[in-house]
Protein backbone atom coordinates (compact mmCIF):
# COMPACT_ATOMS: atom_id res chain seq x y z
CA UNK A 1 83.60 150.65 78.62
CA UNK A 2 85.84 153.86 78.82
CA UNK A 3 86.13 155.55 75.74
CA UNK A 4 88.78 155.15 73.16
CA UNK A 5 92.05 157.24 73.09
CA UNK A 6 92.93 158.81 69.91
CA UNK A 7 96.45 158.86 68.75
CA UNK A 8 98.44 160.57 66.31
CA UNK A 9 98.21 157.95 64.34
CA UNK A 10 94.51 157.86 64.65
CA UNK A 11 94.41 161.18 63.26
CA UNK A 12 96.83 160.03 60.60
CA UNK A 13 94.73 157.34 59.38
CA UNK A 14 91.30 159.74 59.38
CA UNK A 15 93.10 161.98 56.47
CA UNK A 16 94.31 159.00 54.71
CA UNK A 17 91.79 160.07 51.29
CA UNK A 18 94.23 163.33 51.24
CA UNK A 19 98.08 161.90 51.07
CA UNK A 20 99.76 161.73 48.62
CA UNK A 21 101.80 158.57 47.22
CA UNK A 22 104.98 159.66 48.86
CA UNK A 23 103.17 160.08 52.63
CA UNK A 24 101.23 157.72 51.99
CA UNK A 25 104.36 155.04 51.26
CA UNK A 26 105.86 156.40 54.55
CA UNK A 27 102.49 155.77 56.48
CA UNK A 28 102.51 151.66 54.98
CA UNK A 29 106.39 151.92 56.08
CA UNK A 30 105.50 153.16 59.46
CA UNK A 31 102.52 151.00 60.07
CA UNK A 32 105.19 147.98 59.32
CA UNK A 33 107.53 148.88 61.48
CA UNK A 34 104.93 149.49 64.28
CA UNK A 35 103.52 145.86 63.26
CA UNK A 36 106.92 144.68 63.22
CA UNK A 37 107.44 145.80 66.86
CA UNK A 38 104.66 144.35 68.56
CA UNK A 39 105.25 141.17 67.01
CA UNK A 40 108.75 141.15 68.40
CA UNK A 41 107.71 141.82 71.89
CA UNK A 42 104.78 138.87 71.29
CA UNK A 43 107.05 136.99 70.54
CA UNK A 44 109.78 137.33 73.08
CA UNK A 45 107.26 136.63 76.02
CA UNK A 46 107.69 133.01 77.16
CA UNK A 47 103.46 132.73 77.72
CA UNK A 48 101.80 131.91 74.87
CA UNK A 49 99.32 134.39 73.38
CA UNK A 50 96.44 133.98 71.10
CA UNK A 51 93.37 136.34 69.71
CA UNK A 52 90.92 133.87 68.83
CA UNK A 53 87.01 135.00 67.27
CA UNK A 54 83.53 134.21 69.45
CA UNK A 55 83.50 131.27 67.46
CA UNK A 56 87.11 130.10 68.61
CA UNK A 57 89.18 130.55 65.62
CA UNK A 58 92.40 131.19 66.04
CA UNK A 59 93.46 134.54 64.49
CA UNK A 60 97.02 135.26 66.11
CA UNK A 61 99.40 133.14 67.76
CA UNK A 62 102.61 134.38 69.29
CA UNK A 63 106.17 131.97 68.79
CA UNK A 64 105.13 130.68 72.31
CA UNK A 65 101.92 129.68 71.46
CA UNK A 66 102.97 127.74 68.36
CA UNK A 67 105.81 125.69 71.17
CA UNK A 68 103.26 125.26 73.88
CA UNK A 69 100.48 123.62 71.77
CA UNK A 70 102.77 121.89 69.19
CA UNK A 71 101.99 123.43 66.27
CA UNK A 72 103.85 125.46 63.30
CA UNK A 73 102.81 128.66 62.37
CA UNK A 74 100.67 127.30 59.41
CA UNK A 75 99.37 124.73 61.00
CA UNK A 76 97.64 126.92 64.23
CA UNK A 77 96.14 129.54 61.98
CA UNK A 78 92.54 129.39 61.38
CA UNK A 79 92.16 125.69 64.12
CA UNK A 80 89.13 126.60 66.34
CA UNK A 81 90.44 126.53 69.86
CA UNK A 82 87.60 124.39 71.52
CA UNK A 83 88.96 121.48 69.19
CA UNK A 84 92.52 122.09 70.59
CA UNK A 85 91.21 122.57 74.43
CA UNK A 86 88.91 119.73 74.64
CA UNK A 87 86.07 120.98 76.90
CA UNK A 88 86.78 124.30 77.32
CA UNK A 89 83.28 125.51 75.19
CA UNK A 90 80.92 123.83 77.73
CA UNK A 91 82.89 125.54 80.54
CA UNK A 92 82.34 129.34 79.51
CA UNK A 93 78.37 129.32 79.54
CA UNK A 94 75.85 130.83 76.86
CA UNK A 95 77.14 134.29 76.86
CA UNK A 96 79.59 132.97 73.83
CA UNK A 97 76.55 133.11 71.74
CA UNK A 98 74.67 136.11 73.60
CA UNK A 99 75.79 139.32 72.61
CA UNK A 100 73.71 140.55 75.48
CA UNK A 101 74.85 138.88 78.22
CA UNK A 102 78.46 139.93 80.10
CA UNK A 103 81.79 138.52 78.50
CA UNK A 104 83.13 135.88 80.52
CA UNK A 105 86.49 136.10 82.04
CA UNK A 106 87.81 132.22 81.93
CA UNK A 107 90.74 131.09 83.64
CA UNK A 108 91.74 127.00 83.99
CA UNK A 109 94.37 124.54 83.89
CA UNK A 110 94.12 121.30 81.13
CA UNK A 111 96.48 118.72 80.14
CA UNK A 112 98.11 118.70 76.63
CA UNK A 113 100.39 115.41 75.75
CA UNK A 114 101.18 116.26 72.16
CA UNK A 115 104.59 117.02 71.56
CA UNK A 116 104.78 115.90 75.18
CA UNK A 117 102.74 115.87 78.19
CA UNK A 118 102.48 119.33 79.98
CA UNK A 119 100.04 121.17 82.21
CA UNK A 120 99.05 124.58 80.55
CA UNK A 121 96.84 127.67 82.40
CA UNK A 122 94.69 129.40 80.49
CA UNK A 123 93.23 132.97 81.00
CA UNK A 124 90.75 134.29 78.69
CA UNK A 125 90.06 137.63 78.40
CA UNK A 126 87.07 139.60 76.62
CA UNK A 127 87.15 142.52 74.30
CA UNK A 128 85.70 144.12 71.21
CA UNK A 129 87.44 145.28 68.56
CA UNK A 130 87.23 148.96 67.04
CA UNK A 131 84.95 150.02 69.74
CA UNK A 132 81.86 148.81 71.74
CA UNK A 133 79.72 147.89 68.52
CA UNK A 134 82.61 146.09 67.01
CA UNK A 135 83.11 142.11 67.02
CA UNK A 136 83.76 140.45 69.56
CA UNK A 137 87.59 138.87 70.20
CA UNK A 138 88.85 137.03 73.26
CA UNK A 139 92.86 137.34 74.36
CA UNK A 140 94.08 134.15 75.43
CA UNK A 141 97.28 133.74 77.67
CA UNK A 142 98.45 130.01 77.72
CA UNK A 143 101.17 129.53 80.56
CA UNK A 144 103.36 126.08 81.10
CA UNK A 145 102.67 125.40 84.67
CA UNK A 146 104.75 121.99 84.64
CA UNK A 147 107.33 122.55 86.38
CA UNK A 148 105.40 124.61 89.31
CA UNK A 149 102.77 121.92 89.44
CA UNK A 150 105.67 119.30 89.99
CA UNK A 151 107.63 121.10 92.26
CA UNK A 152 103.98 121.47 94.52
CA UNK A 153 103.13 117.65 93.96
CA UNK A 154 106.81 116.94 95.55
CA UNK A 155 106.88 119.52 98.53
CA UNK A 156 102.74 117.96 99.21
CA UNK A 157 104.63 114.17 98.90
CA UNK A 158 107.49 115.49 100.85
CA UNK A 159 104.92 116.85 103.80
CA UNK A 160 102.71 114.03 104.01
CA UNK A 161 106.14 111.35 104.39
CA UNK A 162 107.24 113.55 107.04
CA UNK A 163 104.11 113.71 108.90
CA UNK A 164 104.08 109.72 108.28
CA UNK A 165 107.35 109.40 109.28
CA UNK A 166 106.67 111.23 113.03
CA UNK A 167 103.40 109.12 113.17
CA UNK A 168 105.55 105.84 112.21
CA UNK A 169 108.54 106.73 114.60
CA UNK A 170 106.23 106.90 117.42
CA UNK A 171 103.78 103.45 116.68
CA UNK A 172 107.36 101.74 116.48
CA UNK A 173 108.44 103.13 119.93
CA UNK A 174 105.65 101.97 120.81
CA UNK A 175 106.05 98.05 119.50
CA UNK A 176 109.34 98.12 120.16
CA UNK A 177 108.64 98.17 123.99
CA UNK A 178 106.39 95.25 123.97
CA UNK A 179 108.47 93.39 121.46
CA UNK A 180 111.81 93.84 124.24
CA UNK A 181 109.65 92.81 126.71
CA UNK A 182 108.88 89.39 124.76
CA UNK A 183 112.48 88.38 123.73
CA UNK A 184 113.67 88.81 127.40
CA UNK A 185 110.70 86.65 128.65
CA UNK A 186 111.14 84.05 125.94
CA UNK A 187 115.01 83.85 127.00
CA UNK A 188 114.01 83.18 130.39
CA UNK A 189 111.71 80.27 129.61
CA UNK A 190 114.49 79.04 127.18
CA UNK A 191 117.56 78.99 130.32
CA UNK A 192 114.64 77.33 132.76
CA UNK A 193 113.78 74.62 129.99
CA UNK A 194 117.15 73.80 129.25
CA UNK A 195 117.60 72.84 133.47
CA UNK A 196 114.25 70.19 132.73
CA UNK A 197 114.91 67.14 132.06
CA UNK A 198 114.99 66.29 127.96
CA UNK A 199 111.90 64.54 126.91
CA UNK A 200 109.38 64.68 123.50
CA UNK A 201 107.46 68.07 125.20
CA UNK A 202 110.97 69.86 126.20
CA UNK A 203 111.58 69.28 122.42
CA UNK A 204 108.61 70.73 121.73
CA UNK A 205 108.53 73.64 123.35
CA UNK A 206 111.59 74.94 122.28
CA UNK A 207 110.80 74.48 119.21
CA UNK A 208 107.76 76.75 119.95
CA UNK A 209 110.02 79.00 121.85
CA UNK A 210 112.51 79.24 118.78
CA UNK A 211 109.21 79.67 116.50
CA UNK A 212 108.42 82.91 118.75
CA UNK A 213 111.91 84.25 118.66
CA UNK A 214 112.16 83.95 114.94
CA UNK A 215 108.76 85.85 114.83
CA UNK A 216 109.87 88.28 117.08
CA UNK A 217 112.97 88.68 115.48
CA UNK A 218 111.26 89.38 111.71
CA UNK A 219 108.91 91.91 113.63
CA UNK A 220 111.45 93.84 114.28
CA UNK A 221 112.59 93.83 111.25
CA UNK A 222 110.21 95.28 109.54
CA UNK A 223 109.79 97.85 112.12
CA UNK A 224 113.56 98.56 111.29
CA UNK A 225 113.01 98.26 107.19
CA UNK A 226 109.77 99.76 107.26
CA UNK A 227 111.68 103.58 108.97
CA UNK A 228 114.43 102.75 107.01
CA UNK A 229 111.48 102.89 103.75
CA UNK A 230 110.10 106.16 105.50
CA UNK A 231 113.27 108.17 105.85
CA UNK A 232 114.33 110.42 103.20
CA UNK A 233 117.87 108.86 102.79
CA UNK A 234 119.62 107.64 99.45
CA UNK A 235 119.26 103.47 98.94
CA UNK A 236 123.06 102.13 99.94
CA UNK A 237 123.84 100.61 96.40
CA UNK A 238 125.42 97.55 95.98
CA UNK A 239 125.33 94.73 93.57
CA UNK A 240 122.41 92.26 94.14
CA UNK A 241 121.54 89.31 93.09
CA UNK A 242 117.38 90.01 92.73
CA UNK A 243 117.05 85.75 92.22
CA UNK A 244 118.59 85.32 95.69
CA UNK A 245 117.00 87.98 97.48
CA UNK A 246 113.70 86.70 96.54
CA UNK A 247 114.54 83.42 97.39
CA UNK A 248 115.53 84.26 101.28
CA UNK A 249 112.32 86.00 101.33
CA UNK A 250 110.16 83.45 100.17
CA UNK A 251 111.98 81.46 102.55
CA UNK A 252 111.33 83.33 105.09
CA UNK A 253 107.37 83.04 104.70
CA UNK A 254 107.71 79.93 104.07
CA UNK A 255 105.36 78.94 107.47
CA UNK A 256 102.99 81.72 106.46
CA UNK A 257 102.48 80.80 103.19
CA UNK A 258 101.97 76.96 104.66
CA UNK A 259 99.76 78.36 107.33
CA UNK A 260 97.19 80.19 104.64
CA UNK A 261 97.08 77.38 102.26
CA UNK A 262 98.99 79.15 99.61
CA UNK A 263 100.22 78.09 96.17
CA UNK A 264 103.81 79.51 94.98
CA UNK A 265 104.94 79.12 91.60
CA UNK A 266 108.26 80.88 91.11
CA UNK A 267 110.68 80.65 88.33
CA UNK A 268 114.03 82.75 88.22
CA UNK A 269 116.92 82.26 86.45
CA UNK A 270 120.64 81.23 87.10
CA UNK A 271 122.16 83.77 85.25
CA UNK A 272 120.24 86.69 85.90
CA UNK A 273 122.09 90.11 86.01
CA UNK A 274 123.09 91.88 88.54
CA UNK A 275 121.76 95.22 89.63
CA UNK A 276 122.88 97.74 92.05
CA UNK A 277 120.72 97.94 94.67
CA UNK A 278 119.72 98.11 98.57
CA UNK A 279 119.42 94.53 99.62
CA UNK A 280 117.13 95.40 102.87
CA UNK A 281 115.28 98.12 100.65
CA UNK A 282 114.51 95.89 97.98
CA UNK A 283 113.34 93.10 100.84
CA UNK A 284 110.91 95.44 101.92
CA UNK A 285 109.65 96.15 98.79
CA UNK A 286 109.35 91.92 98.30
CA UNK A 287 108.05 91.74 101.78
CA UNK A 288 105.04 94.58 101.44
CA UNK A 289 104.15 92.42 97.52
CA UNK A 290 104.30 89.11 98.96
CA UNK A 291 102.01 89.98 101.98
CA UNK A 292 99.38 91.62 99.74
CA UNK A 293 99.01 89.22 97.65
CA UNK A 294 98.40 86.46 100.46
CA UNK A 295 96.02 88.98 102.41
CA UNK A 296 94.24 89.19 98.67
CA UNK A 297 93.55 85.43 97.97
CA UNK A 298 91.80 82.60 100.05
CA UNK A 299 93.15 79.19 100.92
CA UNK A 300 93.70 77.26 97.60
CA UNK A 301 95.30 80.43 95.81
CA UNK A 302 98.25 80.94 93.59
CA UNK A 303 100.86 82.73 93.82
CA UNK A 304 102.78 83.15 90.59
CA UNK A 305 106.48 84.92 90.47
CA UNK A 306 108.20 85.19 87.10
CA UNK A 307 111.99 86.79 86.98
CA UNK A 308 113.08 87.37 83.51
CA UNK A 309 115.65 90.43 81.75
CA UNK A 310 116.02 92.04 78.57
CA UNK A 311 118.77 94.52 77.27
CA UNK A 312 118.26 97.17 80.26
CA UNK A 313 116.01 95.73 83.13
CA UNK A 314 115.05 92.68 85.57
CA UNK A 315 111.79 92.12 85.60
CA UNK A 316 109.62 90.62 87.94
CA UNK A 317 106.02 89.80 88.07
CA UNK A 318 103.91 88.77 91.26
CA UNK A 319 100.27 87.35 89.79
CA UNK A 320 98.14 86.78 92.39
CA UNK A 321 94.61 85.07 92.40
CA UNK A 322 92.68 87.10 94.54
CA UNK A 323 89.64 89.11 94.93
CA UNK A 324 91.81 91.94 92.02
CA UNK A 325 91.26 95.98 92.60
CA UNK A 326 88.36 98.14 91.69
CA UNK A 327 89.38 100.34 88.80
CA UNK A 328 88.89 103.26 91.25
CA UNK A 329 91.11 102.21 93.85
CA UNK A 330 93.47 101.26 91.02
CA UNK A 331 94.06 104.80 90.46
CA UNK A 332 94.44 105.81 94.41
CA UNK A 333 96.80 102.71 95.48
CA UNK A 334 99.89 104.72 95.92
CA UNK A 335 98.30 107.26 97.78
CA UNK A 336 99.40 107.64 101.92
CA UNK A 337 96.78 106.10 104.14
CA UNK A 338 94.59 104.88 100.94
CA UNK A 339 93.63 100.76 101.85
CA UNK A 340 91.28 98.47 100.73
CA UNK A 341 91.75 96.38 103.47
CA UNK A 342 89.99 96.12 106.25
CA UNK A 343 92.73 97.19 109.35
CA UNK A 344 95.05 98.44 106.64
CA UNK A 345 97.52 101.28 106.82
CA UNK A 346 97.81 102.37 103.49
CA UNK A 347 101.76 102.50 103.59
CA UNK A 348 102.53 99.71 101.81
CA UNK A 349 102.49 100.60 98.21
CA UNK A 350 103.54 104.10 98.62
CA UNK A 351 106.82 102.64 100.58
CA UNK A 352 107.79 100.15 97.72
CA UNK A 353 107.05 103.38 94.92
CA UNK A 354 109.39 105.50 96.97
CA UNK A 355 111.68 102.63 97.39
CA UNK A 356 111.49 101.66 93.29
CA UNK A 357 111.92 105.32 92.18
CA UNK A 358 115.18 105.90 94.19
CA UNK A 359 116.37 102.73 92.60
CA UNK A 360 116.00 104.07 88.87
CA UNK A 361 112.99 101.80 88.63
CA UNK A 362 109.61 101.06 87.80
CA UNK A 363 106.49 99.54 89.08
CA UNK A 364 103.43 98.44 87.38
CA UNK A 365 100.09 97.17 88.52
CA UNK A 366 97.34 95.27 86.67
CA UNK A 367 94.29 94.20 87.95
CA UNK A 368 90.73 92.93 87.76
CA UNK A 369 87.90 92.22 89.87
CA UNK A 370 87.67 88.45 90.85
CA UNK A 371 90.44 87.49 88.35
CA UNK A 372 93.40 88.57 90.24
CA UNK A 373 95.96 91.37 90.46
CA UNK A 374 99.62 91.72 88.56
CA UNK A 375 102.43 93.69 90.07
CA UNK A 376 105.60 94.24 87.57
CA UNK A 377 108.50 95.33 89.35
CA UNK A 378 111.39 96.84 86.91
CA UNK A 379 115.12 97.22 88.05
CA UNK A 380 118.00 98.77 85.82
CA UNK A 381 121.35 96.39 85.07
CA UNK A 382 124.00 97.42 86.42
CA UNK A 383 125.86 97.30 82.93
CA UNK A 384 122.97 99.47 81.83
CA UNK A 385 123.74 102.26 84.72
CA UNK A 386 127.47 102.02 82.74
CA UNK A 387 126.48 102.61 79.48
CA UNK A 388 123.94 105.77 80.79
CA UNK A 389 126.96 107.58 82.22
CA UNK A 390 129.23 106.45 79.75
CA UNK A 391 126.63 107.81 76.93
């Protein structure tokens, strides 16, 4: 440790037995003002600082210390900081308690949700006070790395749907061939049947025919909805009826649903309220529940759809009987490429987030292993969107 510089007011202070009351008034006036300074700079920074003992008590707190951990300055005074940072003591080894070993530099980032949730960084610095036998102190810097944290979380989000987006493009330039190829062939069978002469297998087969073409047809759509998810563009708002929507939908699985030996229970109501919204955005976003729920149960399941408001959303709730989610995958589901399924992509959920965020709305999943899973999707009212701006 270098040695210690002495200043004139070191030397000051060392002859303080021989002034009298009148230099020694200006020295307590000096020392004040001095006092009185630093605090002022402390104060102005916008990263918290604190001097806190070996045994984490808190001895000093700047103004930005007080904000960042949510507490006045008689509350902070004297609160022992390992209480405050849960986890933080185990972290910085023995040498707390070892006056021989080296002081530990710490630096780390924790979560604090009280008087709202933030992400602070901490750097914790060693040093002794009045010299190298003196007791030991520790300088803390706290730091509100929110807002950076954020911003890195969206450009990471904002990479990874662009690389999906390129990888996406090209598997649906890639469908899209085959699926060209099919319509053109299935019109061709259709002109030649129509020449045969009508009969109970003609009627048949075009009825298979029309069954393809209808397939064909929704594959395409959801190659079209599912870049349309991808792309980075603003939902085209417009007011929806959510009841209906749903209703074409289930409609339009209707064979599927049949075909896996399915269960639907859905009750909406006539006079739900109408939200602005994307009608083929918010089909997708039906589309990608209603298939993972059927993928999730076995023939003989239920599918249960509830559609319900209150003062400032529609609701709706898909409850599914299936196999539920492991509480670990619970946490990962709206993660790119993360699946559970064998074959899957891991799109699916992280499409219908984007798609529910850029609506003003919320989803919700519940789950548990061989119960069932509950997805809860929320949508503002449109007379709710006029009372926000009006407010």
């Amino acid at each position: 440790m270098p040695p210690r510089k002495h200043t004139s007011l070191d030397r000051v202070l060392g002859r303080l037995d021989s002034l009298d009351s009148v230099n020694l008034a200006n020295l307590v006036q000096r020392l004040a003002r001095e006092r009185g300074l630093f605090e002022d700079i402390f104060n102005a920074l916008q990263e918290g600082v604190l001097v806190i003992t070996a045994d984490g008590e808190i001895e000093y707190a700047n103004s930005a210390a007080h904000r960042l951990i949510g507490l006045g300055e008689d509350e902070l005074g004297g609160k022992i900081l390992w209480r405050l940072v849960p986890g933080l003591r185990p972290t910085l080894g023995v040498s707390l308690d070892d006056d021989d070993a080296a002081l530990p530099v710490v630096a780390r980032e924790f979560q604090l949700t009280y008087p709202e949730p933030r992400t602070v960084r901490l750097y914790m610095v060693p040093f002794r006070h009045d010299g190298r036998n003196g007791s030991r102190r520790f300088a803390v810097i706290l730091t509100d790395v929110t807002r950076d944290k954020q911003t890195t979380e969206a450009r990471i989000e904002d990479e990874r749907a662009s690389s999906i987006l390129l990888l996406a493009a090209g598997v649906a330039h890639e469908l899209g061939n085959p699926l060209n190829s099919l319509t053109i062939h299935l019109q061709l069978i259709e002109r030649k049947l129509k020449k045969l002469k009508a009969g109970k297998d003609t009627a048949s087969l075009a009825d298979s025919i029309q069954v393809c073409q209808d397939e064909v047809s929704r594959l395409d759509g959801i190659i079209t909805n599912f870049l349309d998810a991808l792309r980075p563009q603003p939902p085209d708002l417009a007011e929806v009826d959510l009841a209906e929507v749903l209703t074409n939908v289930l409609d339009f699985q209707q064979r599927e649903i049949a075909d896996r030996g399915i269960e639907v229970d859905a009750e909406t109501s006539a006079s739900l309220p109408i939200v602005m919204a994307d009608r083929n955005q918010v089909k997708q976003v039906f589309f990608n529940l209603l298939k993972n729920a059927l993928e999730a149960m076995q023939p003989g399941g239920r599918l249960r759809i509830r559609v319900r408001a209150d003062d400032d959303n529609v609701i709706l709730a898909f409850g599914d009987s299936g196999s539920g989610i492991k509480q670990d995958d619970l946490m990962r589901l709206f993660q790119p490429y993360h699946t559970t399924k064998p074959g899957g992509h891991g799109l699916g959920l992280m499409i219908v987030q984007r798609i529910m965020r850029e609506h003003g709305g919320q989803i919700g999943i519940e789950s548990k292993e061989g119960v069932g899973t509950l997805v809860t999707l929320q949508f503002p009212r449109k007379d709710r969107r006029v009372r926000m701006l009006q407010s």
